[in-house]
Structure formats: C-alpha cells, structure tokens
PDB file of N, CA and C in Angstrom:
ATOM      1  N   UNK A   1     -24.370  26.498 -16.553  1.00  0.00           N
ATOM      2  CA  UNK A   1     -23.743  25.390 -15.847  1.00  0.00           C
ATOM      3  C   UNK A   1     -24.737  24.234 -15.764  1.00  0.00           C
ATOM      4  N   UNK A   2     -24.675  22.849 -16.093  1.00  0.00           N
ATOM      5  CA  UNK A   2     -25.364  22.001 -16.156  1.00  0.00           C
ATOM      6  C   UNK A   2     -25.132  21.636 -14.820  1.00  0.00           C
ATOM      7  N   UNK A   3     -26.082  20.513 -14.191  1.00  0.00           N
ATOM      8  CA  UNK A   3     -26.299  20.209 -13.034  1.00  0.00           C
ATOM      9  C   UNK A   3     -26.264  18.544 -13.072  1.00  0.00           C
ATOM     10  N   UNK A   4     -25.636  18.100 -12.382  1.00  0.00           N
ATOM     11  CA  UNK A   4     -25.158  16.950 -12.569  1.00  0.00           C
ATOM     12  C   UNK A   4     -25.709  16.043 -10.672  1.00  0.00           C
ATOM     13  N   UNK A   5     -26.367  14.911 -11.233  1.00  0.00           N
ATOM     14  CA  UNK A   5     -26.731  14.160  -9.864  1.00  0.00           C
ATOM     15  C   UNK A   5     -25.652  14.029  -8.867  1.00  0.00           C
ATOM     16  N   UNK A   6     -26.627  13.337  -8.285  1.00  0.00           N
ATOM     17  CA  UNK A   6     -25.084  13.023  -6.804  1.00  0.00           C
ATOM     18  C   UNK A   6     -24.491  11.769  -7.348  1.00  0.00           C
ATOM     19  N   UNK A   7     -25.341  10.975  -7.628  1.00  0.00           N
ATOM     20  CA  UNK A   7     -24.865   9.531  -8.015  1.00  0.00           C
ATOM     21  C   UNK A   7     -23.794   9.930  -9.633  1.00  0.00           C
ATOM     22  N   UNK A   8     -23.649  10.220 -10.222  1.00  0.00           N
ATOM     23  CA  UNK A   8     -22.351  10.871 -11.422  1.00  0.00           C
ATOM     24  C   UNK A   8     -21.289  11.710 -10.825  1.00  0.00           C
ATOM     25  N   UNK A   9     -21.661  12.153  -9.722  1.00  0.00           N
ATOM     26  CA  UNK A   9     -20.241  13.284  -8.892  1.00  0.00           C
ATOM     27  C   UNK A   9     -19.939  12.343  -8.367  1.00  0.00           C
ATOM     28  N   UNK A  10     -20.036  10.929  -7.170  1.00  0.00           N
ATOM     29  CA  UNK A  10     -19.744  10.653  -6.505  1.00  0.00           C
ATOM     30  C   UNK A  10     -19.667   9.406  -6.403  1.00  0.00           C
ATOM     31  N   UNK A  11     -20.008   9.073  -7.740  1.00  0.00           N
ATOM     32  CA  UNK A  11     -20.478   7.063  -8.032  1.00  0.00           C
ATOM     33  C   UNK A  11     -18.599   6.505  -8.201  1.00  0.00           C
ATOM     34  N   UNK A  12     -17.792   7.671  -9.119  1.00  0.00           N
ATOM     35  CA  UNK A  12     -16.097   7.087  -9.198  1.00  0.00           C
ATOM     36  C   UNK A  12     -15.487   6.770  -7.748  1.00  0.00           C
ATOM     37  N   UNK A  13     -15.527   7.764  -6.599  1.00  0.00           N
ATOM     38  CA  UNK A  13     -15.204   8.118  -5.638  1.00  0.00           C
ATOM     39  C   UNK A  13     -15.699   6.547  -4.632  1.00  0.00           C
ATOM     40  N   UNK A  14     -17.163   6.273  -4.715  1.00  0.00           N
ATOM     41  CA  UNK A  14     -17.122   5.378  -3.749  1.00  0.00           C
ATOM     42  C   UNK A  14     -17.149   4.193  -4.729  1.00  0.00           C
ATOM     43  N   UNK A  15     -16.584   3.542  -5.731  1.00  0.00           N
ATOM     44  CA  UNK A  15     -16.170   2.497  -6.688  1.00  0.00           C
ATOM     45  C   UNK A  15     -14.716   2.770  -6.355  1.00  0.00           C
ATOM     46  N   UNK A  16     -13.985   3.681  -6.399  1.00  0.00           N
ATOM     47  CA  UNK A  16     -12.605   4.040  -5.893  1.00  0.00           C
ATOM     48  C   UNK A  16     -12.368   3.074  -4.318  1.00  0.00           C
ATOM     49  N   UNK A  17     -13.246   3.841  -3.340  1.00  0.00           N
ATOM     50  CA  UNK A  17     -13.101   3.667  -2.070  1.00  0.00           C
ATOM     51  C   UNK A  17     -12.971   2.003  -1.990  1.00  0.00           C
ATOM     52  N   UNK A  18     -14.735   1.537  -2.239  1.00  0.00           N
ATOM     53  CA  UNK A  18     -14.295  -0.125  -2.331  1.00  0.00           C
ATOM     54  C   UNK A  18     -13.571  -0.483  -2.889  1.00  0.00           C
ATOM     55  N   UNK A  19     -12.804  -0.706  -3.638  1.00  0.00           N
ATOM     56  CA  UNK A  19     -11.592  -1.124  -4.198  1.00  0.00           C
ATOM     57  C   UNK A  19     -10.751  -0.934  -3.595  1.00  0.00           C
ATOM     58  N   UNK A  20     -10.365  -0.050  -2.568  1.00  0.00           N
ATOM     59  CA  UNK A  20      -9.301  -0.167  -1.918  1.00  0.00           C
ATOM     60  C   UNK A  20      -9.945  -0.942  -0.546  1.00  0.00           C
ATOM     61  N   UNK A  21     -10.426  -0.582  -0.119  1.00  0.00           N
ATOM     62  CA  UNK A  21     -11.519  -1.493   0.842  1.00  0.00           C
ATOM     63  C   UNK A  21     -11.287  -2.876   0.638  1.00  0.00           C
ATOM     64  N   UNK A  22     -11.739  -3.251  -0.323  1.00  0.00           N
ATOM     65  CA  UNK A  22     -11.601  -4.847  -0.999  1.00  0.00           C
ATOM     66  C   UNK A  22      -9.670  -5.609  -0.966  1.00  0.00           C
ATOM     67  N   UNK A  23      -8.503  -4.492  -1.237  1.00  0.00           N
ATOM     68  CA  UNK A  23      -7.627  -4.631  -1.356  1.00  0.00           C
ATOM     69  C   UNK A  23      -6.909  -5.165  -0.016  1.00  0.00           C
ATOM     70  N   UNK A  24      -7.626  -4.048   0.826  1.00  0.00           N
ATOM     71  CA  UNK A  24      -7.326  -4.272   2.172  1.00  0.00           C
ATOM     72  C   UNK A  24      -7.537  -5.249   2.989  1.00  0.00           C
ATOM     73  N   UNK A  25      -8.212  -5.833   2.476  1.00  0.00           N
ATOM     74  CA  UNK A  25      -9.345  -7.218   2.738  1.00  0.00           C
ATOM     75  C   UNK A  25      -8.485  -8.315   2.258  1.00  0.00           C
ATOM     76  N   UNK A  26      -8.438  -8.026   1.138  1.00  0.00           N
ATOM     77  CA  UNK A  26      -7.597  -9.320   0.789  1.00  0.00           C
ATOM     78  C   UNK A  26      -6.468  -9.532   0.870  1.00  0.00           C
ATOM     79  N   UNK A  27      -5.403  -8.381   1.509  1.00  0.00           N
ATOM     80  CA  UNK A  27      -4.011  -8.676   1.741  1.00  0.00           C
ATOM     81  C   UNK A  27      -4.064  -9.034   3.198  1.00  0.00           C
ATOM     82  N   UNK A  28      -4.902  -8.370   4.020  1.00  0.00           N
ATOM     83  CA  UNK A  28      -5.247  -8.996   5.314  1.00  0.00           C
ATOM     84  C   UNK A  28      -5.660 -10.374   5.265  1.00  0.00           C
ATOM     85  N   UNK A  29      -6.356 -11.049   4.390  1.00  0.00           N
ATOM     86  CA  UNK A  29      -6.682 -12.373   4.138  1.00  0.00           C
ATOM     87  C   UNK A  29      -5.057 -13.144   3.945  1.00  0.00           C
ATOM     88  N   UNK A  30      -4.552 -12.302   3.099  1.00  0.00           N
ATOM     89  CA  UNK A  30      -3.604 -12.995   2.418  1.00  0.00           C
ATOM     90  C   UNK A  30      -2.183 -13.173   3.916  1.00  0.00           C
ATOM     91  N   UNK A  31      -1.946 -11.893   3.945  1.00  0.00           N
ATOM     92  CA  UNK A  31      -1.207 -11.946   5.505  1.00  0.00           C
ATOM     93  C   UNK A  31      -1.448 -12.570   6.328  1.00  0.00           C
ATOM     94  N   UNK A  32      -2.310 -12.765   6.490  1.00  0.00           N
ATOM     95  CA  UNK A  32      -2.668 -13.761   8.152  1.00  0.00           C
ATOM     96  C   UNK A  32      -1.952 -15.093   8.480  1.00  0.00           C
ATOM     97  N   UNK A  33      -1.828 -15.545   6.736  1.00  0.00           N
ATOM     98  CA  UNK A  33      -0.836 -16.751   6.930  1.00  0.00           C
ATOM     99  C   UNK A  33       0.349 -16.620   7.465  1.00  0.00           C
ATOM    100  N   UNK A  34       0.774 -15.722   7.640  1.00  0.00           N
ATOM    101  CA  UNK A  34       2.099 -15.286   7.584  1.00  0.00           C
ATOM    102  C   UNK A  34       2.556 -14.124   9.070  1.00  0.00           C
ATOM    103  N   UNK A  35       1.294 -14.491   9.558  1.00  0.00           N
ATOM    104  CA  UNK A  35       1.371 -13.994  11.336  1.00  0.00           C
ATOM    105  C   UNK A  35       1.518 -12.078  11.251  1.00  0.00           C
ATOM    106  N   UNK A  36       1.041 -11.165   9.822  1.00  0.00           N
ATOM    107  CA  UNK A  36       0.965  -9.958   9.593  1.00  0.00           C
ATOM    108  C   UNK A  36      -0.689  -9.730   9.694  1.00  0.00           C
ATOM    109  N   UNK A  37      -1.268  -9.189  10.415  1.00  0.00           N
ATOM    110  CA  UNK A  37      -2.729  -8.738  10.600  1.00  0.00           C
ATOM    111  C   UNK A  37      -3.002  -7.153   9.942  1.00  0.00           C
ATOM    112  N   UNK A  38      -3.432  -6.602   9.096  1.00  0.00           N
ATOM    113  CA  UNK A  38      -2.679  -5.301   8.755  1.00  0.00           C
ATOM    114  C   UNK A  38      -4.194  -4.667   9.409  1.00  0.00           C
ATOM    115  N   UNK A  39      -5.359  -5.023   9.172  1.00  0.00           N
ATOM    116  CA  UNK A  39      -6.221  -4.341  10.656  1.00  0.00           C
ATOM    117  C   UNK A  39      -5.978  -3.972  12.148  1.00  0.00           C
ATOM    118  N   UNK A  40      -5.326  -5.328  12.387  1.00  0.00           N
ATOM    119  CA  UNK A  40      -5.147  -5.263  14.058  1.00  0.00           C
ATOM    120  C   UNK A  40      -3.786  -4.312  14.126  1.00  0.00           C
ATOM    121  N   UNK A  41      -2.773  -4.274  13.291  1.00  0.00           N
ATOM    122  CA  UNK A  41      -2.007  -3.312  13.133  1.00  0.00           C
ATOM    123  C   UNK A  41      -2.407  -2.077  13.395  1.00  0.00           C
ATOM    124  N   UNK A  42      -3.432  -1.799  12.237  1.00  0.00           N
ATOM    125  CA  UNK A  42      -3.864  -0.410  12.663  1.00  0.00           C
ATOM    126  C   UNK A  42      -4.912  -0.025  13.667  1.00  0.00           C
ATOM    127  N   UNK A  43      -5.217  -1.062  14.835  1.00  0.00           N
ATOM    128  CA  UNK A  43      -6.340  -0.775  15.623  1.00  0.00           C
ATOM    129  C   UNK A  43      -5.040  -0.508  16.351  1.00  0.00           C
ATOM    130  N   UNK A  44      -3.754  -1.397  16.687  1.00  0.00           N
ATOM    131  CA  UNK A  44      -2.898  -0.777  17.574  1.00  0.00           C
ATOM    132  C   UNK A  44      -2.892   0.356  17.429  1.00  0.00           C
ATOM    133  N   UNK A  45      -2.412   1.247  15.976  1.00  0.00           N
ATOM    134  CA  UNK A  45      -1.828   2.649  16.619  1.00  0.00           C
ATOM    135  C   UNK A  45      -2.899   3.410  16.856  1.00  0.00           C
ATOM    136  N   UNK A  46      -4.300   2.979  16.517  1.00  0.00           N
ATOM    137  CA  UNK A  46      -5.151   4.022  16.904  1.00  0.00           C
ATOM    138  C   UNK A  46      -5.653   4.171  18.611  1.00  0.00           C
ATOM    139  N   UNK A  47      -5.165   2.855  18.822  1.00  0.00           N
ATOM    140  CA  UNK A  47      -5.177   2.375  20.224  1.00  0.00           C
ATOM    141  C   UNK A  47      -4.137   3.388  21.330  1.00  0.00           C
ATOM    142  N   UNK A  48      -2.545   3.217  20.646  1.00  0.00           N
ATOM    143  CA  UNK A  48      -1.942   4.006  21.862  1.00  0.00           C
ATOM    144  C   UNK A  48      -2.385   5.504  21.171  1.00  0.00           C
ATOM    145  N   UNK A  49      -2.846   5.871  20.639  1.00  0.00           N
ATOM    146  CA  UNK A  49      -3.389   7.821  21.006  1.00  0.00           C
ATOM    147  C   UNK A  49      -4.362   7.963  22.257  1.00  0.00           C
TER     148      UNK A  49
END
C-alpha cells in the first residue's frame, strides 16, 4: 500500500469546501440587493434551537 501525504488526500476536499464557501459569498453579495441575506437566514435558524 503506498502512502500518500495529507496535503494529496485532502488538498480536493478543502479546494471543494472554498468553492462553495466563495459561492455562498457571492450569492449573499448578490442577494442583499434584493432584501435576501442567506447568512443572517441561517444565523436565524441556528438561533431559535
């Protein structure tokens, strides 16, 4: 079995993550015009638990 770094197991995964990160970012950018916050959205529901 070859042995493979951390950075080759796990470099797709967090290039994956930011990208959605980034997505999130920018539809929240993009929404705001438009009186939709999609952060503060989700601080609400984490809010009423």
């Amino acid at each position: 079995m070859k042995k493979r770094g951390i950075i080759s197991d796990y470099l797709p995964w967090l290039i994956l993550g930011l990208i959605v990160l980034v997505l999130f970012l920018l539809a929240d950018w993009i929404l705001k015009d438009k009186g939709l916050a999609i952060i503060d959205n989700i601080k609400q529901i984490f809010r009423r638990r």
